[in-house]
N, C-alpha and C. Protein backbone atom coordinates (compact mmCIF):
# COMPACT_ATOMS: atom_id res chain seq x y z
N UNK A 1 -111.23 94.34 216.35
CA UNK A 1 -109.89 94.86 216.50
C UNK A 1 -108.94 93.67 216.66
N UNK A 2 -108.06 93.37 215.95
CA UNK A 2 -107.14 92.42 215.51
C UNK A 2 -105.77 92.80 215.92
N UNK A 3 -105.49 94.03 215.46
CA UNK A 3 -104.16 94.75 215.51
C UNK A 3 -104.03 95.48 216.04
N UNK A 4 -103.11 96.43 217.62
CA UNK A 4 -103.39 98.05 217.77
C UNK A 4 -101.37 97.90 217.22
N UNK A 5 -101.53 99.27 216.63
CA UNK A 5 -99.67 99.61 216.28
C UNK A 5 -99.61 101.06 217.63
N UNK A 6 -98.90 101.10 218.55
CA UNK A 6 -98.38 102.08 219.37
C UNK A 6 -97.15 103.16 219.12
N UNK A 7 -97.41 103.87 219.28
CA UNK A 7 -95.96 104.62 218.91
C UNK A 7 -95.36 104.81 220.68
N UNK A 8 -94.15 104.99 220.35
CA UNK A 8 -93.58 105.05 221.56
C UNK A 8 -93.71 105.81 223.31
N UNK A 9 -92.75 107.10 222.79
CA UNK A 9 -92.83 108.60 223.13
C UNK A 9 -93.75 109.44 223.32
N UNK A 10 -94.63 109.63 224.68
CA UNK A 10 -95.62 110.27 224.83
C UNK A 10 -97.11 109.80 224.52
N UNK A 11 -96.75 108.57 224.36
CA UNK A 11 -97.92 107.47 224.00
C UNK A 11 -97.78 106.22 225.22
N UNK A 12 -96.65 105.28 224.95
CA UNK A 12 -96.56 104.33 226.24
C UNK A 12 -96.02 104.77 227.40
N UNK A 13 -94.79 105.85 227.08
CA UNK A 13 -93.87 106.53 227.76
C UNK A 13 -93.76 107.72 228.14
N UNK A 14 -93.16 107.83 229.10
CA UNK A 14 -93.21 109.66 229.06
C UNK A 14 -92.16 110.42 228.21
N UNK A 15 -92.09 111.59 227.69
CA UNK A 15 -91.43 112.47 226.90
C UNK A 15 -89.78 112.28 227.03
N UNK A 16 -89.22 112.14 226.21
CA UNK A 16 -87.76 112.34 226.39
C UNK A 16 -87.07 111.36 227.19
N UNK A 17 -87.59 110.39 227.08
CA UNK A 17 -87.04 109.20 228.15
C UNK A 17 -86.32 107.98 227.16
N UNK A 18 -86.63 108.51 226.28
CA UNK A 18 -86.05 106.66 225.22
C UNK A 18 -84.61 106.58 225.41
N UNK A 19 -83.56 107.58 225.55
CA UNK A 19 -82.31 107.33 225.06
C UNK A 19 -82.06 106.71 226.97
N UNK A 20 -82.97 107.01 228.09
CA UNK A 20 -82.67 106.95 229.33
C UNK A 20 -82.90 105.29 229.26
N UNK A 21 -84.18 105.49 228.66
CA UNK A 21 -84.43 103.64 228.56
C UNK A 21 -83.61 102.60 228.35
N UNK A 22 -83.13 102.98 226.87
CA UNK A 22 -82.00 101.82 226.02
C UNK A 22 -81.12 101.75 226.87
N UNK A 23 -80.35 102.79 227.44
CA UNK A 23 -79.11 102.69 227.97
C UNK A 23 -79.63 101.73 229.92
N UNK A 24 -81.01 102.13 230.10
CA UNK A 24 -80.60 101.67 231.38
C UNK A 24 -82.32 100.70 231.63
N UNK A 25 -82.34 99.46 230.61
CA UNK A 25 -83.71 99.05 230.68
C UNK A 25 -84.37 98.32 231.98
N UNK A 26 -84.02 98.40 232.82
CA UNK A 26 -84.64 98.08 234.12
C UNK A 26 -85.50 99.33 235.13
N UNK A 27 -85.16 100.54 234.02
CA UNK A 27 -86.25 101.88 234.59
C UNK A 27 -87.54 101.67 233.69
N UNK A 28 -87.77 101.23 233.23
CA UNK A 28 -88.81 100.62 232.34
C UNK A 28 -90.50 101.15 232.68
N UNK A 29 -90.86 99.76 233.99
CA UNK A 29 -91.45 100.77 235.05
C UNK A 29 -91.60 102.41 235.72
N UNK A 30 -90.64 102.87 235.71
CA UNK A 30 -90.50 104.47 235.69
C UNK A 30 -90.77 105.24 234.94
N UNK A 31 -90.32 104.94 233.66
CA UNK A 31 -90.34 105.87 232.35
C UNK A 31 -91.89 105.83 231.49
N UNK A 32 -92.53 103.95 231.70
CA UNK A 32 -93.48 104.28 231.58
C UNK A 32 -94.60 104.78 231.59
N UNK A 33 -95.86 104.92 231.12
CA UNK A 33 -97.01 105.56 231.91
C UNK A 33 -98.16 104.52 232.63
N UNK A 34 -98.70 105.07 234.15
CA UNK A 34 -99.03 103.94 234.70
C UNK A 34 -100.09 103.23 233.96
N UNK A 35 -99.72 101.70 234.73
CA UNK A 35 -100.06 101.04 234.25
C UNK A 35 -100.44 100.20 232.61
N UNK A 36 -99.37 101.09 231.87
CA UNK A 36 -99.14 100.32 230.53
C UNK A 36 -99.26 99.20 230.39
N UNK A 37 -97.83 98.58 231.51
CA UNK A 37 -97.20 97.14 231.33
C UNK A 37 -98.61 96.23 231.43
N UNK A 38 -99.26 96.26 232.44
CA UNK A 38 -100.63 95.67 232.61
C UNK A 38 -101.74 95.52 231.39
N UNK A 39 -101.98 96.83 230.93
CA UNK A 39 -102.50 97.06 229.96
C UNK A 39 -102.03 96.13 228.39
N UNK A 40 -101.13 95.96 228.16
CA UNK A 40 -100.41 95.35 227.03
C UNK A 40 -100.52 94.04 227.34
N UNK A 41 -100.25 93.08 229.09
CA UNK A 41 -100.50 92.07 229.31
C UNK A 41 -102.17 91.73 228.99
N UNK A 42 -102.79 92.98 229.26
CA UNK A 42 -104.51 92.26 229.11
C UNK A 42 -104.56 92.29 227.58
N UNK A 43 -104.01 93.25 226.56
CA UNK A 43 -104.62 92.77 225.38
C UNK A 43 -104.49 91.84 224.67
N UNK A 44 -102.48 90.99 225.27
CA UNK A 44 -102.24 89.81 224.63
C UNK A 44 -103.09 88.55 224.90
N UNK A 45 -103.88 88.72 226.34
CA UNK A 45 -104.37 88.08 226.84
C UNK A 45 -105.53 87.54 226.52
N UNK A 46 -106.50 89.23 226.24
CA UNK A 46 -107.25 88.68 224.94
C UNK A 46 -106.79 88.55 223.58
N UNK A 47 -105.98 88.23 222.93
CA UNK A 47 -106.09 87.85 221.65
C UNK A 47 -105.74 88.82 220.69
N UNK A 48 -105.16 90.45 221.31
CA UNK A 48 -105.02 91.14 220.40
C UNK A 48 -103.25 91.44 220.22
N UNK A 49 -103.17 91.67 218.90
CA UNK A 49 -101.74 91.68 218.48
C UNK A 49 -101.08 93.08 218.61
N UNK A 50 -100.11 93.02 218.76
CA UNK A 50 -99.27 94.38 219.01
C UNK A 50 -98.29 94.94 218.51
N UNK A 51 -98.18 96.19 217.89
CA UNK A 51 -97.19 96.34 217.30
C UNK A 51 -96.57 97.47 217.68
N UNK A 52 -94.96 97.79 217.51
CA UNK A 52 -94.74 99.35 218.29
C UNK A 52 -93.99 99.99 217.03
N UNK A 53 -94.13 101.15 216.45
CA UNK A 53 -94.42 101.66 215.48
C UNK A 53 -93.89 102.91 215.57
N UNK A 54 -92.53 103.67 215.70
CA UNK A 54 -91.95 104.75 216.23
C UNK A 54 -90.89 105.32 215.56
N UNK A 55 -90.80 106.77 215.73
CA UNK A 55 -89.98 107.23 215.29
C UNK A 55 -88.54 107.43 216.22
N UNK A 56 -87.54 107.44 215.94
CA UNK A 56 -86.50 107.25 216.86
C UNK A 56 -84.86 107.93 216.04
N UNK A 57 -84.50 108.73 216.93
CA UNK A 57 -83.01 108.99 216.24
C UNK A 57 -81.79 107.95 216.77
N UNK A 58 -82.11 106.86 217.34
CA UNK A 58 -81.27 106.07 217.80
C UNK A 58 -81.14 104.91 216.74
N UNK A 59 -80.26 103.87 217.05
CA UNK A 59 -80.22 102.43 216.22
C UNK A 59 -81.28 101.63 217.08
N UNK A 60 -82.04 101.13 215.96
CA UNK A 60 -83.14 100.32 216.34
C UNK A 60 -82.86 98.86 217.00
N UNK A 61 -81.63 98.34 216.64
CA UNK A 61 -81.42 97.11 217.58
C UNK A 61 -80.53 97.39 219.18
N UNK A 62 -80.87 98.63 219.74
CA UNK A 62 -80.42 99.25 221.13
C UNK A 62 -82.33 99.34 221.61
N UNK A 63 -82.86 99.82 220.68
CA UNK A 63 -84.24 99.98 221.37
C UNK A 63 -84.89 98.57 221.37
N UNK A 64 -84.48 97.60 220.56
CA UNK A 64 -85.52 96.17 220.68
C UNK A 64 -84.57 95.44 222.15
N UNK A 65 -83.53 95.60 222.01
CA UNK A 65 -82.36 94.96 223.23
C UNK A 65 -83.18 95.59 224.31
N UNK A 66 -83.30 96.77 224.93
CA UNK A 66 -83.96 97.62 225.97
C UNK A 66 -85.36 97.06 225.89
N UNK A 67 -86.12 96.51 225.01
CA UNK A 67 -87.58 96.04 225.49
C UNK A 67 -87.15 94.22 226.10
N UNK A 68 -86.32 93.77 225.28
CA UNK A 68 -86.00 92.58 225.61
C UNK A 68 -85.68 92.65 227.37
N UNK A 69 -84.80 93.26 227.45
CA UNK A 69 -84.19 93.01 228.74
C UNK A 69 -84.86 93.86 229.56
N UNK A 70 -85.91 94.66 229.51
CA UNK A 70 -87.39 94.58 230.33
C UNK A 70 -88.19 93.86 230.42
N UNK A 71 -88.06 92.87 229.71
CA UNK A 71 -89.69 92.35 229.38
C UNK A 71 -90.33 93.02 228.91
N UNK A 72 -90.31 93.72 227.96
CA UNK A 72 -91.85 93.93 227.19
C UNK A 72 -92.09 94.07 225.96
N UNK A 73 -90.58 93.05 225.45
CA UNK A 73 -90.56 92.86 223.70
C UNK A 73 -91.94 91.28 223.88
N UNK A 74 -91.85 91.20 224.79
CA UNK A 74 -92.85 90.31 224.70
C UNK A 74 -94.15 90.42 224.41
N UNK A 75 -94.42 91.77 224.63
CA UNK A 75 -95.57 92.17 224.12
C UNK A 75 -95.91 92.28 222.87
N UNK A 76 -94.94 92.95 222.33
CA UNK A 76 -95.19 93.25 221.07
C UNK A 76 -95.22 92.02 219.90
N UNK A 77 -95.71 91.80 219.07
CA UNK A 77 -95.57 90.45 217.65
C UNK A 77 -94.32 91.57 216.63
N UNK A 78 -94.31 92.89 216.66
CA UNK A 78 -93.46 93.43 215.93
C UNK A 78 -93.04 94.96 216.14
N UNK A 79 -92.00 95.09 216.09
CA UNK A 79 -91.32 96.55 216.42
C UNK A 79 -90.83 97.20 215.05
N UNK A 80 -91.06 98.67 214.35
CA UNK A 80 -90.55 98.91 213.35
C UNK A 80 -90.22 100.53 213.77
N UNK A 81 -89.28 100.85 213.17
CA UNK A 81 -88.35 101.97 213.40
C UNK A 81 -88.20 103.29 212.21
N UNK A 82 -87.99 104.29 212.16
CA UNK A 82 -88.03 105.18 211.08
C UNK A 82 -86.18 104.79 211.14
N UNK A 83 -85.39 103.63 210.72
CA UNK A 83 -84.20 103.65 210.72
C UNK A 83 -83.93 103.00 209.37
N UNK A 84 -82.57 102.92 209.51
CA UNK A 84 -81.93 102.11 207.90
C UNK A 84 -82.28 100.45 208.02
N UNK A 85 -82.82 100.43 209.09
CA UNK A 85 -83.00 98.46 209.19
C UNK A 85 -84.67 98.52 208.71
N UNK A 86 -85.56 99.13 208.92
CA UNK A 86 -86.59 99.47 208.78
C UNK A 86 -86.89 100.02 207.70
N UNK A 87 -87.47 101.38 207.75
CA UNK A 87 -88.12 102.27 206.98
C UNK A 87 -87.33 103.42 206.90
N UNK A 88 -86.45 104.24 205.88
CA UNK A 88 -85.65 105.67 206.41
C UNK A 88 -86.47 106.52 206.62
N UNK A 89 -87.43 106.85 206.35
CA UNK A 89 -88.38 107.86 206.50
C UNK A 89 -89.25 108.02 207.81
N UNK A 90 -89.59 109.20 208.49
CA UNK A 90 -90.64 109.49 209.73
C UNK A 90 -91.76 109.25 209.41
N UNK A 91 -92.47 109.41 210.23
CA UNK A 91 -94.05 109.21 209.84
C UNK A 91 -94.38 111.13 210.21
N UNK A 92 -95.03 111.03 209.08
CA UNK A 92 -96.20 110.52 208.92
C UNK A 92 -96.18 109.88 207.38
N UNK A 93 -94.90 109.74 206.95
CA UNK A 93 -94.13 108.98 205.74
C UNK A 93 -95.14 107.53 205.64
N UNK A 94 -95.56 107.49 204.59
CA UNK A 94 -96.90 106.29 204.07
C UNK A 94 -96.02 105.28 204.38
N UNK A 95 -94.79 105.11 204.16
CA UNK A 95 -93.92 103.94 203.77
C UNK A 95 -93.82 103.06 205.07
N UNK A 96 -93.97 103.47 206.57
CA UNK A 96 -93.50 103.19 207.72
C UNK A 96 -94.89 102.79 207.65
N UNK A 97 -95.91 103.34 207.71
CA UNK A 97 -97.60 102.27 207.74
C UNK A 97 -97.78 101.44 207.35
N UNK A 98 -97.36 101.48 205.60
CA UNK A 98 -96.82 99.85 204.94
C UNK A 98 -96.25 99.06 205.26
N UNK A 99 -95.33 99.43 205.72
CA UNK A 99 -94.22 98.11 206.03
C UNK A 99 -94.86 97.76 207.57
N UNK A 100 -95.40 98.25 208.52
CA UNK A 100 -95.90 97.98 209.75
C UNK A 100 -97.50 97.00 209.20
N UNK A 101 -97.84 97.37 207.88
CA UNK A 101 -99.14 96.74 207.82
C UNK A 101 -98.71 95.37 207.25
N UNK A 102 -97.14 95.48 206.51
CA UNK A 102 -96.98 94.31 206.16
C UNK A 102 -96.36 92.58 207.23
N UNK A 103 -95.97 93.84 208.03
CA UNK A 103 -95.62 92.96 208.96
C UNK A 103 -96.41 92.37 210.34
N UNK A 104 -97.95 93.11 209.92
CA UNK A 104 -99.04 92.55 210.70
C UNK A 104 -99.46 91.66 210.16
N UNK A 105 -98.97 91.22 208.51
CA UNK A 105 -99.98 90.22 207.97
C UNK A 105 -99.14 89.27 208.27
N UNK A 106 -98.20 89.00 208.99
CA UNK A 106 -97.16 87.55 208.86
C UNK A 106 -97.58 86.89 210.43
N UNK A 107 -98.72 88.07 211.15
CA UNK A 107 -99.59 87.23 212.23
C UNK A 107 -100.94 87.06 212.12
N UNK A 108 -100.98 87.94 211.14
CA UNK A 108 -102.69 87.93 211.14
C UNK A 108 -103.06 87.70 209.46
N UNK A 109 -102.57 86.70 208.77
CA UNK A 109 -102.51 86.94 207.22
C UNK A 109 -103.65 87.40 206.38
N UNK A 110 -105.29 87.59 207.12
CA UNK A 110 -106.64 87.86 206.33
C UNK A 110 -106.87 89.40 207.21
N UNK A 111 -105.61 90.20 207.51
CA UNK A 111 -106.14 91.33 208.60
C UNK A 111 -106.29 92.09 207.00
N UNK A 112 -107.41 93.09 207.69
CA UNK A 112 -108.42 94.14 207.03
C UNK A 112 -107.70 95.44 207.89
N UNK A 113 -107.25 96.09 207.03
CA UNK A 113 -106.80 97.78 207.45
C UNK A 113 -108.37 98.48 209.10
N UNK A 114 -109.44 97.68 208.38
CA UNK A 114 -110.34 98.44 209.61
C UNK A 114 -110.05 97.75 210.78
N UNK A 115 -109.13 96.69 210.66
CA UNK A 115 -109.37 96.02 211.94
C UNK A 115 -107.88 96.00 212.56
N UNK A 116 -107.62 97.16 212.28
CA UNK A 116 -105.93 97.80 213.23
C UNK A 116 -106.40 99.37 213.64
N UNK A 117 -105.92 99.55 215.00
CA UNK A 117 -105.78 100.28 215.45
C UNK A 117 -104.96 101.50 216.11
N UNK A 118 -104.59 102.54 215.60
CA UNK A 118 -103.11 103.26 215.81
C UNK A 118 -103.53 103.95 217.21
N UNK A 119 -102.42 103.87 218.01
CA UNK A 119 -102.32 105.00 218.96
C UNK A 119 -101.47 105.55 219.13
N UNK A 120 -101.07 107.16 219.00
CA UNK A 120 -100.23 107.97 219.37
C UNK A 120 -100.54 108.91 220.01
N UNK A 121 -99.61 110.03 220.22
CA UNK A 121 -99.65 110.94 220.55
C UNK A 121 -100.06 112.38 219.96
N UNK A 122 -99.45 112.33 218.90
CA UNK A 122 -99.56 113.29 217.30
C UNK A 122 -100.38 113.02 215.93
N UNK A 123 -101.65 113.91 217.00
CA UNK A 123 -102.46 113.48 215.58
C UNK A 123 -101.89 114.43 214.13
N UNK A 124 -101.03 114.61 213.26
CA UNK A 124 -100.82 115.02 212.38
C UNK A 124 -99.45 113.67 211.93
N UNK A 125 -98.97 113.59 212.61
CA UNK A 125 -97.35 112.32 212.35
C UNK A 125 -98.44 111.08 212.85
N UNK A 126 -98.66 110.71 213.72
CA UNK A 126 -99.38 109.14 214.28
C UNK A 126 -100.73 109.15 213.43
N UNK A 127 -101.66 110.14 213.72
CA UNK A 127 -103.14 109.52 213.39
C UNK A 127 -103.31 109.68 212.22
N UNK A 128 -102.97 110.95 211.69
CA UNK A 128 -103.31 111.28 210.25
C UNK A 128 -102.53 110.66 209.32
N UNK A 129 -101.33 110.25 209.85
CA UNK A 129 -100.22 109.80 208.91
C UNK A 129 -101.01 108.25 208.44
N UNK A 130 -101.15 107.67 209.64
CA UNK A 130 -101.96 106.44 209.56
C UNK A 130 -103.16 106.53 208.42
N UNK A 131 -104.34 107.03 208.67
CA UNK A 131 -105.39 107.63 208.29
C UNK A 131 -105.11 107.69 206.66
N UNK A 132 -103.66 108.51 206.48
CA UNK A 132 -103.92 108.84 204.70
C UNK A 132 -103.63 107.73 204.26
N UNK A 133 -103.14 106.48 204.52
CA UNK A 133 -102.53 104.81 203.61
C UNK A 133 -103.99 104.21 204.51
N UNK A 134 -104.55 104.29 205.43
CA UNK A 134 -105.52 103.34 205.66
C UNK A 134 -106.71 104.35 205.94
N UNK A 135 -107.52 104.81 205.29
CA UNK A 135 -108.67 105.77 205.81
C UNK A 135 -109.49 104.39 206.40
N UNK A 136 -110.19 103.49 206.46
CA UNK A 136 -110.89 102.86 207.09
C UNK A 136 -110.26 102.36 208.17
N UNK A 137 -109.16 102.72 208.73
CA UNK A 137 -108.46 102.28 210.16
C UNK A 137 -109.16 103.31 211.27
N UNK A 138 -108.57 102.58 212.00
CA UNK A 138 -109.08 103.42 213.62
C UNK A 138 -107.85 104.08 214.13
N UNK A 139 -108.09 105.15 215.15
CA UNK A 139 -107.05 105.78 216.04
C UNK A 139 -107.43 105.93 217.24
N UNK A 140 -106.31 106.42 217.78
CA UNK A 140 -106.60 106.49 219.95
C UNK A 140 -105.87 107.61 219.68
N UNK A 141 -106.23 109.09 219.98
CA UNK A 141 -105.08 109.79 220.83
C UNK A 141 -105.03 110.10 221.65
N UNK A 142 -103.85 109.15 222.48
CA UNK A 142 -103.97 108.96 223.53
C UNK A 142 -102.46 109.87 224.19
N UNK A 143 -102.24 110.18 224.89
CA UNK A 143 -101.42 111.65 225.41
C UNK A 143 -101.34 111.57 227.23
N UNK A 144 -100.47 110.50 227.41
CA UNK A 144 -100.14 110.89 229.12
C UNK A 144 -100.84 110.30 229.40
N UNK A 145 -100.48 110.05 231.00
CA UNK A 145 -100.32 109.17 231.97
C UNK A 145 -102.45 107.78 231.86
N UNK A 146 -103.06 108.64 231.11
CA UNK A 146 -104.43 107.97 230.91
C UNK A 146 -104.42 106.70 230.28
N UNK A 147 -103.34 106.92 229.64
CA UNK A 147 -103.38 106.43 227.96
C UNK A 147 -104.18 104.67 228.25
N UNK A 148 -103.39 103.74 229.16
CA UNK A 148 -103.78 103.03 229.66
C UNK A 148 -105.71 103.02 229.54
N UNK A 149 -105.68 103.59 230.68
CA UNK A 149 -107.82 103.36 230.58
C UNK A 149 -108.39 103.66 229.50
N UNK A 150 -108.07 104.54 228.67
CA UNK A 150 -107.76 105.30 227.37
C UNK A 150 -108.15 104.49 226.17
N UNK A 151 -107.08 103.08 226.25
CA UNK A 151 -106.75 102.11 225.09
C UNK A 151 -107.79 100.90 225.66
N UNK A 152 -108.55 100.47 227.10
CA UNK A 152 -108.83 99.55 227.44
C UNK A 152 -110.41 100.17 227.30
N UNK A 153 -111.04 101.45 227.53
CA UNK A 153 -111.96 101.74 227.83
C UNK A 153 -112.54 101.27 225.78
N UNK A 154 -111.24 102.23 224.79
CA UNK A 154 -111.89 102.27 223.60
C UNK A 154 -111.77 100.09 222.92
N UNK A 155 -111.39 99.57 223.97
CA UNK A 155 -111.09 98.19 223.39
C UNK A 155 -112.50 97.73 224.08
N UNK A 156 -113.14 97.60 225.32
CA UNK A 156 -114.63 97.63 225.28
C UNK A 156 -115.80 98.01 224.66
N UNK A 157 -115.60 99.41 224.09
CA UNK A 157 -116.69 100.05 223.31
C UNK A 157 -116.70 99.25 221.35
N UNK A 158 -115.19 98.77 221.36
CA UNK A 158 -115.00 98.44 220.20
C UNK A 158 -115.94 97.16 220.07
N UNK A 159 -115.83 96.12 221.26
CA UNK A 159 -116.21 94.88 221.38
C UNK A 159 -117.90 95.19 221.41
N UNK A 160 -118.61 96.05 221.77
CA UNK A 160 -119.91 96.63 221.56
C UNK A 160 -120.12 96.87 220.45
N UNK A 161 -119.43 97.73 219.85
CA UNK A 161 -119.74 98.12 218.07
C UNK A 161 -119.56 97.09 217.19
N UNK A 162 -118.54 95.81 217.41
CA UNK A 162 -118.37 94.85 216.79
C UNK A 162 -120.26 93.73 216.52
N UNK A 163 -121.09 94.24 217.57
CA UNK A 163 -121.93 93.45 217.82
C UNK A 163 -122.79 94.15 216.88
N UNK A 164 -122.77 95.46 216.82
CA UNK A 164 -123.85 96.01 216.02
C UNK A 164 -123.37 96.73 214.30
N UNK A 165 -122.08 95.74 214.17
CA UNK A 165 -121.71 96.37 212.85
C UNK A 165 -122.55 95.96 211.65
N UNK A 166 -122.88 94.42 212.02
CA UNK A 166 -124.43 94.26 211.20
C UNK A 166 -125.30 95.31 210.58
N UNK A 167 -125.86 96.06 211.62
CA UNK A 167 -126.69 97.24 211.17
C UNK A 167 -126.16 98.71 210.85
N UNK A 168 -124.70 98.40 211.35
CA UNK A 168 -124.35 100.28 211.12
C UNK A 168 -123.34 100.10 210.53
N UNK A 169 -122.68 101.02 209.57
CA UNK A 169 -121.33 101.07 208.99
C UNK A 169 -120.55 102.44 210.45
N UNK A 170 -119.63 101.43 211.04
CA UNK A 170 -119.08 102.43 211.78
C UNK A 170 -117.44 102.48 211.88
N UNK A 171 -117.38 103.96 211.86
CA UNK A 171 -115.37 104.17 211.36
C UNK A 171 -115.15 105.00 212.79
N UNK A 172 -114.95 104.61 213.92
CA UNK A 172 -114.76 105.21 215.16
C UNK A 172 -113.80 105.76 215.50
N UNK A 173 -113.78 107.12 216.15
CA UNK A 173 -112.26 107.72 216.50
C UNK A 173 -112.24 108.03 218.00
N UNK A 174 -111.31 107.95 218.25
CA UNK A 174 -111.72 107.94 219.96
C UNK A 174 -110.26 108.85 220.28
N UNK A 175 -110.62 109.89 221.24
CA UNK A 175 -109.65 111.02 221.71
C UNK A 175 -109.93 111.15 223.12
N UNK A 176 -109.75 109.66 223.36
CA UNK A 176 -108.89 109.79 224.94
C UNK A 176 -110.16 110.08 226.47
N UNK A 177 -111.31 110.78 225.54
CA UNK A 177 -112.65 111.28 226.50
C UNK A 177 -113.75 110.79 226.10
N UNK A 178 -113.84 110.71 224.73
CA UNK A 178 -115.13 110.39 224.13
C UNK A 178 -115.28 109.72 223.03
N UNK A 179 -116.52 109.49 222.46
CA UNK A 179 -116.21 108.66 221.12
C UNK A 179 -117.29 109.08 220.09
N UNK A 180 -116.83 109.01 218.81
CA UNK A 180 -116.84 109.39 217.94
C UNK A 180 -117.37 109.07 216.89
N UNK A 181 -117.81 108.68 215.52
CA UNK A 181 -117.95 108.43 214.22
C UNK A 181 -117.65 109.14 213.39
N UNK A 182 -116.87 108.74 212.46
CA UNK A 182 -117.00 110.07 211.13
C UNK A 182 -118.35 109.23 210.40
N UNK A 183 -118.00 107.95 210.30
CA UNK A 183 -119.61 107.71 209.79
C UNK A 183 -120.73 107.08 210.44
N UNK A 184 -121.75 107.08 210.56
CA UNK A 184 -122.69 106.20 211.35
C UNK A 184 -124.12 106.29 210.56
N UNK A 185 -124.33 105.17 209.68
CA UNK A 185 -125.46 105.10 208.84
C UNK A 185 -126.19 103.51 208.98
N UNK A 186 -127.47 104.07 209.28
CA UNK A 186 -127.73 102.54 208.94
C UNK A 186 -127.59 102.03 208.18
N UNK A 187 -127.59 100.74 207.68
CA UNK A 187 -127.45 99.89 206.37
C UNK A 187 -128.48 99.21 206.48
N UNK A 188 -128.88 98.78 205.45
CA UNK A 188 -129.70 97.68 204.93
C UNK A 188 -129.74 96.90 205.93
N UNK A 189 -130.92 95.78 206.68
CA UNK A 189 -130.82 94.80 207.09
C UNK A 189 -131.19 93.65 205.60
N UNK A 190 -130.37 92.61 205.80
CA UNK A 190 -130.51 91.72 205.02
C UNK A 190 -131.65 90.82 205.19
C-alpha cells in the first residue's frame, strides 16, 4: 500500500460539518472523528501517501485554506474536489479517480492502481465508483467514529498479505469488521 485517497464527510469527519469547518478551522479536532489526526500522522510516518478525494458544494480553495490553517493539509500529498478547479463531475464520475490517480503519480511515479487504497463512506459513490476505473484497487468502508482503528487495523493486515503475495493472488476488501478476498488462489511457486 503506497497510496490511501480519503473522502471527506462521514469518512474523516462527522456528517454535515464541512461548511462549519472552512468557515471556522480551529474546530478541526471537534468535527473530526477520534483520533484521525493521529492516525494520518502514523501513516505519513510510515511512508504512506495521502490523498483527500471529495465531493463538496463549496469552492475548493476555502476547503484547502481550512486544512491549512488546521494543520492537516499537511497530511495530505494532494486534495481534489468535484469543482471547476478540479474535476466538474461527483463521484462516482470515473473522471475524479483519474485525475486523483494522476496526481498520485507526481509522488509516487511507478504506483500500480493495486497499490492505492480508497476509503469512504459510500460504497456505491466512494468504493464502487473507485472499483469501476481501478478493479484491482483496494477499499475501506469505513463509516464513523472507528474509522481510525478501521484504516490502521486494515494497514497491518495489508503489511501481512504483502509478505505472502508471492504465493497468493490477493484483491482484499475490508468493511470496517472483517476481511475479505474477492480472490484468493494459489499461484504457482516459482
Amino acid at each position: 500500500m503506497k497510496f490511501i485517497w480519503f473522502d471527506w464527510g462521514s469518512t474523516l469527519a462527522y456528517s454535515k460539518t464541512r461548511k462549519l469547518f472552512m468557515c471556522n478551522p480551529w474546530v478541526a479536532d471537534d468535527i473530526l472523528y477520534p483520533n484521525v489526526r493521529d492516525m494520518l500522522a502514523f501513516l505519513k510516518r510510515k511512508g504512506v501517501h495521502i490523498g483527500l478525494v471529495s465531493n463538496m458544494k463549496y469552492h475548493a480553495h476555502e476547503m484547502d485554506r481550512a486544512l491549512l490553517d488546521s494543520g492537516l493539509l499537511e497530511y495530505f500529498d494532494f486534495t481534489i474536489y468535484n469543482t471547476s478547479r478540479d474535476v466538474p463531475c461527483k463521484k462516482p464520475c470515473p473522471d475524479i479517480f483519474q485525475r486523483a490517480y494522476e496526481k498520485s503519480l507526481r509522488f509516487v511515479p511507478d504506483l500500480q492502481p493495486s497499490e492505492i487504497v480508497m476509503v469512504g463512506n459510500s460504497v456505491p459513490k466512494d468504493l464502487m465508483g473507485f472499483l469501476r476505473v481501478f478493479p484491482e484497487g483496494r477499499v475501506i468502508h469505513a463509516k464513523g467514529p472507528g474509522i481510525a482503528k478501521d484504516v490502521l487495523r486494515f494497514f497491518y493486515m495489508n503489511n501481512i498479505y504483502d509478505v505472502t503475495r508471492s504465493h497468493y493472488s490477493v484483491s482484499p476488501y475490508f468493511d470496517g469488521s472483517s476481511f475479505y478476498s474477492k480472490t484468493f488462489e494459489p499461484t504457482s511457486r516459482s
